[in-house]
PDB file of N, CA and C in Angstrom:
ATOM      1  N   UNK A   1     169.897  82.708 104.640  1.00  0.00           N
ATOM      2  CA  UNK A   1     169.206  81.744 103.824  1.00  0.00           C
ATOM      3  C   UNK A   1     167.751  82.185 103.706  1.00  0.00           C
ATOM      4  N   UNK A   2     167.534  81.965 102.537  1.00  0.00           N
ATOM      5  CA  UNK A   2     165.863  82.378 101.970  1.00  0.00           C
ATOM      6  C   UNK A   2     165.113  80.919 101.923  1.00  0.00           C
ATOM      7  N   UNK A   3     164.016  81.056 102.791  1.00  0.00           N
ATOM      8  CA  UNK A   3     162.976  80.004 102.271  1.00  0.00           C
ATOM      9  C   UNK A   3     162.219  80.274 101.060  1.00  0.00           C
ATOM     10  N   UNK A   4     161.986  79.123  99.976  1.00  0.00           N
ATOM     11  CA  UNK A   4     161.452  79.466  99.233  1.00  0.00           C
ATOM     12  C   UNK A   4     160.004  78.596  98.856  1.00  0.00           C
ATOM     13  N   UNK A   5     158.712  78.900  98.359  1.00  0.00           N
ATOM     14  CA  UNK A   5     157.683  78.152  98.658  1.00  0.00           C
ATOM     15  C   UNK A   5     157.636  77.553  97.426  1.00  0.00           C
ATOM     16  N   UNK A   6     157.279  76.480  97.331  1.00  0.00           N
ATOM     17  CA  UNK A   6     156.459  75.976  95.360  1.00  0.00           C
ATOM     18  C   UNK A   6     155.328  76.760  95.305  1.00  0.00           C
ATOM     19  N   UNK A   7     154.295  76.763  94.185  1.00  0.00           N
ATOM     20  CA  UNK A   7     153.153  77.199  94.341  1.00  0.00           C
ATOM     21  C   UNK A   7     152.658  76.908  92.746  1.00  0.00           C
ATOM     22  N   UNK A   8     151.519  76.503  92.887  1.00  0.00           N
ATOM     23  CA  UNK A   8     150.974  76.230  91.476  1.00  0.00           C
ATOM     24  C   UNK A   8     150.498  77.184  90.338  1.00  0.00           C
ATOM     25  N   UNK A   9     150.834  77.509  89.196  1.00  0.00           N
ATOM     26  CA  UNK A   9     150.844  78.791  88.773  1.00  0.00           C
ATOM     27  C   UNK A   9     150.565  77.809  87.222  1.00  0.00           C
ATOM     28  N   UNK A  10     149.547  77.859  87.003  1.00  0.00           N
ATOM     29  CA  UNK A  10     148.206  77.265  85.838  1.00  0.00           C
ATOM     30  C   UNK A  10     148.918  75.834  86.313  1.00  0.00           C
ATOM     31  N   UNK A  11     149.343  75.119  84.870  1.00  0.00           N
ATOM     32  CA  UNK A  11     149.537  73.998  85.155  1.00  0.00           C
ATOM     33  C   UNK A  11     151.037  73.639  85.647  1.00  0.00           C
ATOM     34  N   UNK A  12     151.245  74.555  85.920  1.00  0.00           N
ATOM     35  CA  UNK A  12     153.056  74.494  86.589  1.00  0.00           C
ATOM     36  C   UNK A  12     153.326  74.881  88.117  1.00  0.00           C
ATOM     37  N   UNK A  13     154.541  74.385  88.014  1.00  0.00           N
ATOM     38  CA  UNK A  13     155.194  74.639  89.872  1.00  0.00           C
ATOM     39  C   UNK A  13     155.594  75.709  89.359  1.00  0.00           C
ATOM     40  N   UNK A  14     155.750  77.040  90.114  1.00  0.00           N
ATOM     41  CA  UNK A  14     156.759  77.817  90.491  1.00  0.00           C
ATOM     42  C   UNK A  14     157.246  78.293  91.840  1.00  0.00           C
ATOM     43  N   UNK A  15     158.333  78.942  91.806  1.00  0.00           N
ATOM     44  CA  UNK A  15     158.709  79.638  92.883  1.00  0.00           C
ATOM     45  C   UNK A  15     158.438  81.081  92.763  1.00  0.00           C
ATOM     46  N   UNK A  16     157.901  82.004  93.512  1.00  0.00           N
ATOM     47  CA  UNK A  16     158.276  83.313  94.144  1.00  0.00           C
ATOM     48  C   UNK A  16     158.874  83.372  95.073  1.00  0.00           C
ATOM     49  N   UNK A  17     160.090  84.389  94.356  1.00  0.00           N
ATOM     50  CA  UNK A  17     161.467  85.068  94.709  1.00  0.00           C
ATOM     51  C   UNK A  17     160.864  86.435  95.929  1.00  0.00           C
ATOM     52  N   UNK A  18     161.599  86.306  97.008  1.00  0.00           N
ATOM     53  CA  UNK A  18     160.953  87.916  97.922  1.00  0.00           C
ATOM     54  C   UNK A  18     161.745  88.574  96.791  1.00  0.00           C
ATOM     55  N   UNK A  19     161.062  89.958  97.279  1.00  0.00           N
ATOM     56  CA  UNK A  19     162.307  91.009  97.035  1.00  0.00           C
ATOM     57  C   UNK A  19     163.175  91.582  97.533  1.00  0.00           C
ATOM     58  N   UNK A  20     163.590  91.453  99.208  1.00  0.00           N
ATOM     59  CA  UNK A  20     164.982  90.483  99.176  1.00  0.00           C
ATOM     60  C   UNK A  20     166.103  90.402  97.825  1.00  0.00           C
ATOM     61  N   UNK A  21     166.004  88.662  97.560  1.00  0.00           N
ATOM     62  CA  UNK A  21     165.728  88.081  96.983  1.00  0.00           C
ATOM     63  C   UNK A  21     166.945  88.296  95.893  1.00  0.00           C
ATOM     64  N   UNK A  22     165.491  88.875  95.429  1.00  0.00           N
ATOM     65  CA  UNK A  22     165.545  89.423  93.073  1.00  0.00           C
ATOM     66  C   UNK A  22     166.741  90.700  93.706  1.00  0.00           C
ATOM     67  N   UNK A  23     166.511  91.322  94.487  1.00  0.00           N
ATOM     68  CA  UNK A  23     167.538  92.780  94.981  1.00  0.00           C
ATOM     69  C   UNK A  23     168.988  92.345  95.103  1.00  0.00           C
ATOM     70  N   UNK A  24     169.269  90.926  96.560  1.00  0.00           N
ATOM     71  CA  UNK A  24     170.346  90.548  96.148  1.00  0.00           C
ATOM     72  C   UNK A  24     170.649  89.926  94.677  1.00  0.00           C
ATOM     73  N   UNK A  25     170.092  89.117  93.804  1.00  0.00           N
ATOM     74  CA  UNK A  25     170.693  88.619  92.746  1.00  0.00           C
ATOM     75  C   UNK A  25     170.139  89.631  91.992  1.00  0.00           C
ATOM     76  N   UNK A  26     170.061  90.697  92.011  1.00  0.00           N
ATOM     77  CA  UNK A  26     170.185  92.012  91.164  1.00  0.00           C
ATOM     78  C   UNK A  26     169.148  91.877  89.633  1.00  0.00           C
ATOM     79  N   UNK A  27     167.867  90.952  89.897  1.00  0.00           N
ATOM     80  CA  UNK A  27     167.002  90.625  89.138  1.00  0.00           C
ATOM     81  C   UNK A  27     165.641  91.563  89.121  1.00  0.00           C
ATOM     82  N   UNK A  28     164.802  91.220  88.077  1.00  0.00           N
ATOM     83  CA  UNK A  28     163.406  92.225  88.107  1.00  0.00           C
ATOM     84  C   UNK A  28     162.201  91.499  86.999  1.00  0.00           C
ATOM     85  N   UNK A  29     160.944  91.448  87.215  1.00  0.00           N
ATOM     86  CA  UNK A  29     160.617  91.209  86.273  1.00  0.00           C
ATOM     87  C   UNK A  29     161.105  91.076  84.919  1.00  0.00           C
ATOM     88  N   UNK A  30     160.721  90.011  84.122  1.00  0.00           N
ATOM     89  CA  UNK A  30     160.698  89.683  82.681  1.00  0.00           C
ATOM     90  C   UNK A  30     162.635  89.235  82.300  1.00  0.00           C
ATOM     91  N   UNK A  31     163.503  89.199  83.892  1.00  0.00           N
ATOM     92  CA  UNK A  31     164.808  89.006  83.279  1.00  0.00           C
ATOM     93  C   UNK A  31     164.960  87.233  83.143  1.00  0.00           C
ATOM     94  N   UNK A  32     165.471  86.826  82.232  1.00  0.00           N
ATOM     95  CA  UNK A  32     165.481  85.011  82.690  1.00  0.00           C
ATOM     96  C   UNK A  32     167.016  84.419  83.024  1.00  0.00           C
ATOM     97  N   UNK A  33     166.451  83.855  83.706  1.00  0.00           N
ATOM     98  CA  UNK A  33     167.861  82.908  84.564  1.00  0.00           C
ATOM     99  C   UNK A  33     167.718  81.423  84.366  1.00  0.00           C
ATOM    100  N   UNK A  34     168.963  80.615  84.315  1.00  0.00           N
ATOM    101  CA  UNK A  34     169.152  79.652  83.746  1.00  0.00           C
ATOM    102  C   UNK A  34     169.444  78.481  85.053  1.00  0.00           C
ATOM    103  N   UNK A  35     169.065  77.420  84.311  1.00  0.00           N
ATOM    104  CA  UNK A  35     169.693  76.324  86.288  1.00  0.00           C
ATOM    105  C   UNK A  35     170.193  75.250  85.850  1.00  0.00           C
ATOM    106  N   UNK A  36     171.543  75.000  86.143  1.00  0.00           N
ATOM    107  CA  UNK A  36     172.370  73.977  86.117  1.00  0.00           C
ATOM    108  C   UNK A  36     172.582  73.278  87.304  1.00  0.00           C
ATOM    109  N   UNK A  37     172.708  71.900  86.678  1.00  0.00           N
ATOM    110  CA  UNK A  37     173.003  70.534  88.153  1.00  0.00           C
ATOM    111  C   UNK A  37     173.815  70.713  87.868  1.00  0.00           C
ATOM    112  N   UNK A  38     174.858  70.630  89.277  1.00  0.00           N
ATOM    113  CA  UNK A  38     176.165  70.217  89.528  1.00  0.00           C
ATOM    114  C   UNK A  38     176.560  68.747  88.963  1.00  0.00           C
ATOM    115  N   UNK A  39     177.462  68.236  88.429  1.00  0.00           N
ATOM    116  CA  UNK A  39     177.930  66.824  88.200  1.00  0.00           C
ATOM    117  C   UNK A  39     177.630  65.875  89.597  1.00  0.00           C
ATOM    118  N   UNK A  40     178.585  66.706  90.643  1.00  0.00           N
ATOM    119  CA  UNK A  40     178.130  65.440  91.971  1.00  0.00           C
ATOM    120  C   UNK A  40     177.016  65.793  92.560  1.00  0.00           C
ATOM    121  N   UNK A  41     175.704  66.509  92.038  1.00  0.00           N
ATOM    122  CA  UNK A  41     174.545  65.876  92.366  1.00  0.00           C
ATOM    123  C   UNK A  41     173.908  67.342  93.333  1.00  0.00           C
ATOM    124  N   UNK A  42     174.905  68.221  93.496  1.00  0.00           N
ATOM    125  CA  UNK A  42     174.411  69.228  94.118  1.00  0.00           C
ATOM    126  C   UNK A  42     173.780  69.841  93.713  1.00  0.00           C
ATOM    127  N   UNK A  43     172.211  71.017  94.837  1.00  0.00           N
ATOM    128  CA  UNK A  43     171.404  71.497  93.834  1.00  0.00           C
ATOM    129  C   UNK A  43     171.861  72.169  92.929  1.00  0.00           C
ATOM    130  N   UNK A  44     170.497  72.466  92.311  1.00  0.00           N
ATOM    131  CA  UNK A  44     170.659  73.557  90.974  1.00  0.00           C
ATOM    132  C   UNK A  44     171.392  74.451  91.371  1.00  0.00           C
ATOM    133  N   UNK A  45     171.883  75.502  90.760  1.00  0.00           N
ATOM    134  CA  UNK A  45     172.643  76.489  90.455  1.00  0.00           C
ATOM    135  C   UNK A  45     171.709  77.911  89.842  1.00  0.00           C
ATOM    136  N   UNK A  46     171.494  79.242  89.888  1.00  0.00           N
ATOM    137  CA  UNK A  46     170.992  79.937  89.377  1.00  0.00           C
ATOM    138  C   UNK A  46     172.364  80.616  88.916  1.00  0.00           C
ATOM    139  N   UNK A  47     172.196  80.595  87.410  1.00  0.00           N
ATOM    140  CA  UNK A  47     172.938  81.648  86.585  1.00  0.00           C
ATOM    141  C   UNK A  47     172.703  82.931  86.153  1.00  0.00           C
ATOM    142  N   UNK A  48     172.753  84.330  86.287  1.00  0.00           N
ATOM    143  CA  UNK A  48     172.350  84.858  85.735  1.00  0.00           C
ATOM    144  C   UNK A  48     172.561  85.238  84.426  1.00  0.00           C
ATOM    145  N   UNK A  49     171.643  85.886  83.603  1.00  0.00           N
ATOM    146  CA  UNK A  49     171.545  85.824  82.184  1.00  0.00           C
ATOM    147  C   UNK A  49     172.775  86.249  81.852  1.00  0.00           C
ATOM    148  N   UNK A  50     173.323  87.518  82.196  1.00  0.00           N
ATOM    149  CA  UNK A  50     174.334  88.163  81.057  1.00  0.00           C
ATOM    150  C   UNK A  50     175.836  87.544  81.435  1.00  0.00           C
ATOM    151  N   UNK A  51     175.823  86.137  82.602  1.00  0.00           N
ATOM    152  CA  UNK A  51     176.998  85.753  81.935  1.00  0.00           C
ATOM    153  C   UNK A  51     176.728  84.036  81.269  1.00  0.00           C
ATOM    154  N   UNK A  52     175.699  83.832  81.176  1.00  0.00           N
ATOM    155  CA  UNK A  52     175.333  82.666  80.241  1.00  0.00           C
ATOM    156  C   UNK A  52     175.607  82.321  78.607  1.00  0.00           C
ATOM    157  N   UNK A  53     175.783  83.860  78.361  1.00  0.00           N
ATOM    158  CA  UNK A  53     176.988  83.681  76.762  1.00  0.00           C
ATOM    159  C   UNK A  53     177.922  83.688  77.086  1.00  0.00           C
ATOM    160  N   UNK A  54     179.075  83.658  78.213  1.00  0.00           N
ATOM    161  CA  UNK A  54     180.000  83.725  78.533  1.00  0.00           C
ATOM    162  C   UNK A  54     180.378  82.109  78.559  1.00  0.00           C
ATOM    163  N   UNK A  55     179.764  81.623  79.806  1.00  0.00           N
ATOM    164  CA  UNK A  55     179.701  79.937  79.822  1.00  0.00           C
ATOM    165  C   UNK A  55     179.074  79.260  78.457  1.00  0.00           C
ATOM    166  N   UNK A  56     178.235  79.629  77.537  1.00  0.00           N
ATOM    167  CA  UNK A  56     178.283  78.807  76.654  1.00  0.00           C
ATOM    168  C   UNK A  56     179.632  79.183  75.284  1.00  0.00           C
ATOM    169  N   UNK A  57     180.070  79.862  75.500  1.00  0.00           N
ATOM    170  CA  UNK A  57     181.291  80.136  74.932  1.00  0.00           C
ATOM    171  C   UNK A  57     182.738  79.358  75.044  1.00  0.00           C
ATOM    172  N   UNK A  58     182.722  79.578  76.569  1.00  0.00           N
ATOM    173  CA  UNK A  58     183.813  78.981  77.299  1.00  0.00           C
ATOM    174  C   UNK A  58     183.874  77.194  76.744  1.00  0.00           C
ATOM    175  N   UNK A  59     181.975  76.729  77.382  1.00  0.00           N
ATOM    176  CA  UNK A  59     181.901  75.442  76.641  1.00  0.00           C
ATOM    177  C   UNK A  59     182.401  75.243  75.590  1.00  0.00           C
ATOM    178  N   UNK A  60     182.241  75.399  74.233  1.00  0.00           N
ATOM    179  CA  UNK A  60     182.428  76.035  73.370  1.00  0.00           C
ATOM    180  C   UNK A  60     183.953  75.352  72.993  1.00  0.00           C
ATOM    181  N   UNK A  61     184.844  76.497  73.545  1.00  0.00           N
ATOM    182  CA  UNK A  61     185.993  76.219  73.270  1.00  0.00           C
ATOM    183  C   UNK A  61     186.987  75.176  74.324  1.00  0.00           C
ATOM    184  N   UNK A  62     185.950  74.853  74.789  1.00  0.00           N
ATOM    185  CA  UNK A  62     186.560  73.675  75.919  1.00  0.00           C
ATOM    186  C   UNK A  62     186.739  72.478  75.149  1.00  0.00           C
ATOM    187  N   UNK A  63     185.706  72.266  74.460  1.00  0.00           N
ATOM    188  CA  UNK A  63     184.947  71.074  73.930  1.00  0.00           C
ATOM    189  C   UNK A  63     186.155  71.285  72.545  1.00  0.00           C
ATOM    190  N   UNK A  64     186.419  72.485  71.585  1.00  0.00           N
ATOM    191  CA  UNK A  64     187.224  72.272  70.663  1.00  0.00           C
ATOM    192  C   UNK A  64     188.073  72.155  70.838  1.00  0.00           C
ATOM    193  N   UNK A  65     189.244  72.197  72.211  1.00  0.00           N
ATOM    194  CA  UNK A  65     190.399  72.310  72.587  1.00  0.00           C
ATOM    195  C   UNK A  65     190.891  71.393  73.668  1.00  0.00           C
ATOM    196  N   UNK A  66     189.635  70.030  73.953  1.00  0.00           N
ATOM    197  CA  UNK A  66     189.746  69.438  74.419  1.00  0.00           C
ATOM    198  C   UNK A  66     191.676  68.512  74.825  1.00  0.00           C
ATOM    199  N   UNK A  67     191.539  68.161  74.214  1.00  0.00           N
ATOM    200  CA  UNK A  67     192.882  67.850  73.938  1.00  0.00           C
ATOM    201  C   UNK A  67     194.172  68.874  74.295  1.00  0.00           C
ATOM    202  N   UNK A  68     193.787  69.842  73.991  1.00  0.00           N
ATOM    203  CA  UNK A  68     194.975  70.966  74.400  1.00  0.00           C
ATOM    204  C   UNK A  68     194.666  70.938  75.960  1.00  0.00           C
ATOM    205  N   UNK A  69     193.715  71.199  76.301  1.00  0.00           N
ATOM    206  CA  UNK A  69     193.761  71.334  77.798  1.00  0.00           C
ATOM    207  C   UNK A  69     193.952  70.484  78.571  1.00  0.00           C
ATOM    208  N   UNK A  70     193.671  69.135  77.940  1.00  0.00           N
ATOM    209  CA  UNK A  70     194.269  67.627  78.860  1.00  0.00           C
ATOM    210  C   UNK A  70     195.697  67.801  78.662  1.00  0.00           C
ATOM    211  N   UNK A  71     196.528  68.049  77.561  1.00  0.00           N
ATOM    212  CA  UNK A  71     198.030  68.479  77.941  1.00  0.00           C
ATOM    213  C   UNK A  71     198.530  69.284  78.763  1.00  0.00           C
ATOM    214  N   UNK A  72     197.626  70.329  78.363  1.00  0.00           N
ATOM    215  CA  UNK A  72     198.360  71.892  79.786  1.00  0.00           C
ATOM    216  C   UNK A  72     197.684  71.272  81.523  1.00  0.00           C
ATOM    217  N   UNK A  73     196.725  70.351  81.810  1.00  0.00           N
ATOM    218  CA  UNK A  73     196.595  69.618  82.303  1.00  0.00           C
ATOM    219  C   UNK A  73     197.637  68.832  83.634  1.00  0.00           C
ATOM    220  N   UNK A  74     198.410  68.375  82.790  1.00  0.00           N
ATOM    221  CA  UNK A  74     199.428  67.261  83.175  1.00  0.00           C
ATOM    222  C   UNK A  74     200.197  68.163  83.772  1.00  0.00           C
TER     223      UNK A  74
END
């Protein structure tokens, strides 16, 4: 487990990542990552970028096929 600090950076919070860190989640300057809440409330989530067209895709066809998948479902 990584501690991570807030820190005020102009008029915003951020975090700095060690490098550690960015090495395990295979990150580097200028790459962006995305953060999703869990439904039951658990923290954020870090996504990394190149599978975030993947999940908004998936959404995507979840949402048009709604119905099909509540049948295969059952």
């Amino acid at each position: 487990m990584v501690a991570l600090k807030l820190h005020r950076i102009g008029d915003e919070i951020g975090v700095v990542l060690p490098k550690e860190a960015l090495a395990a989640l295979g990150l580097g300057e200028g790459d962006v990552v995305y953060m999703s809440e869990r439904p039951n409330g658990a923290p954020a989530v870090l996504i990394e970028t190149q599978h975030q067209s993947q999940l908004e895709a998936a959404r995507a066809i979840m949402q048009r096929r709604r119905d099909v998948l509540r049948v295969l479902a059952q």
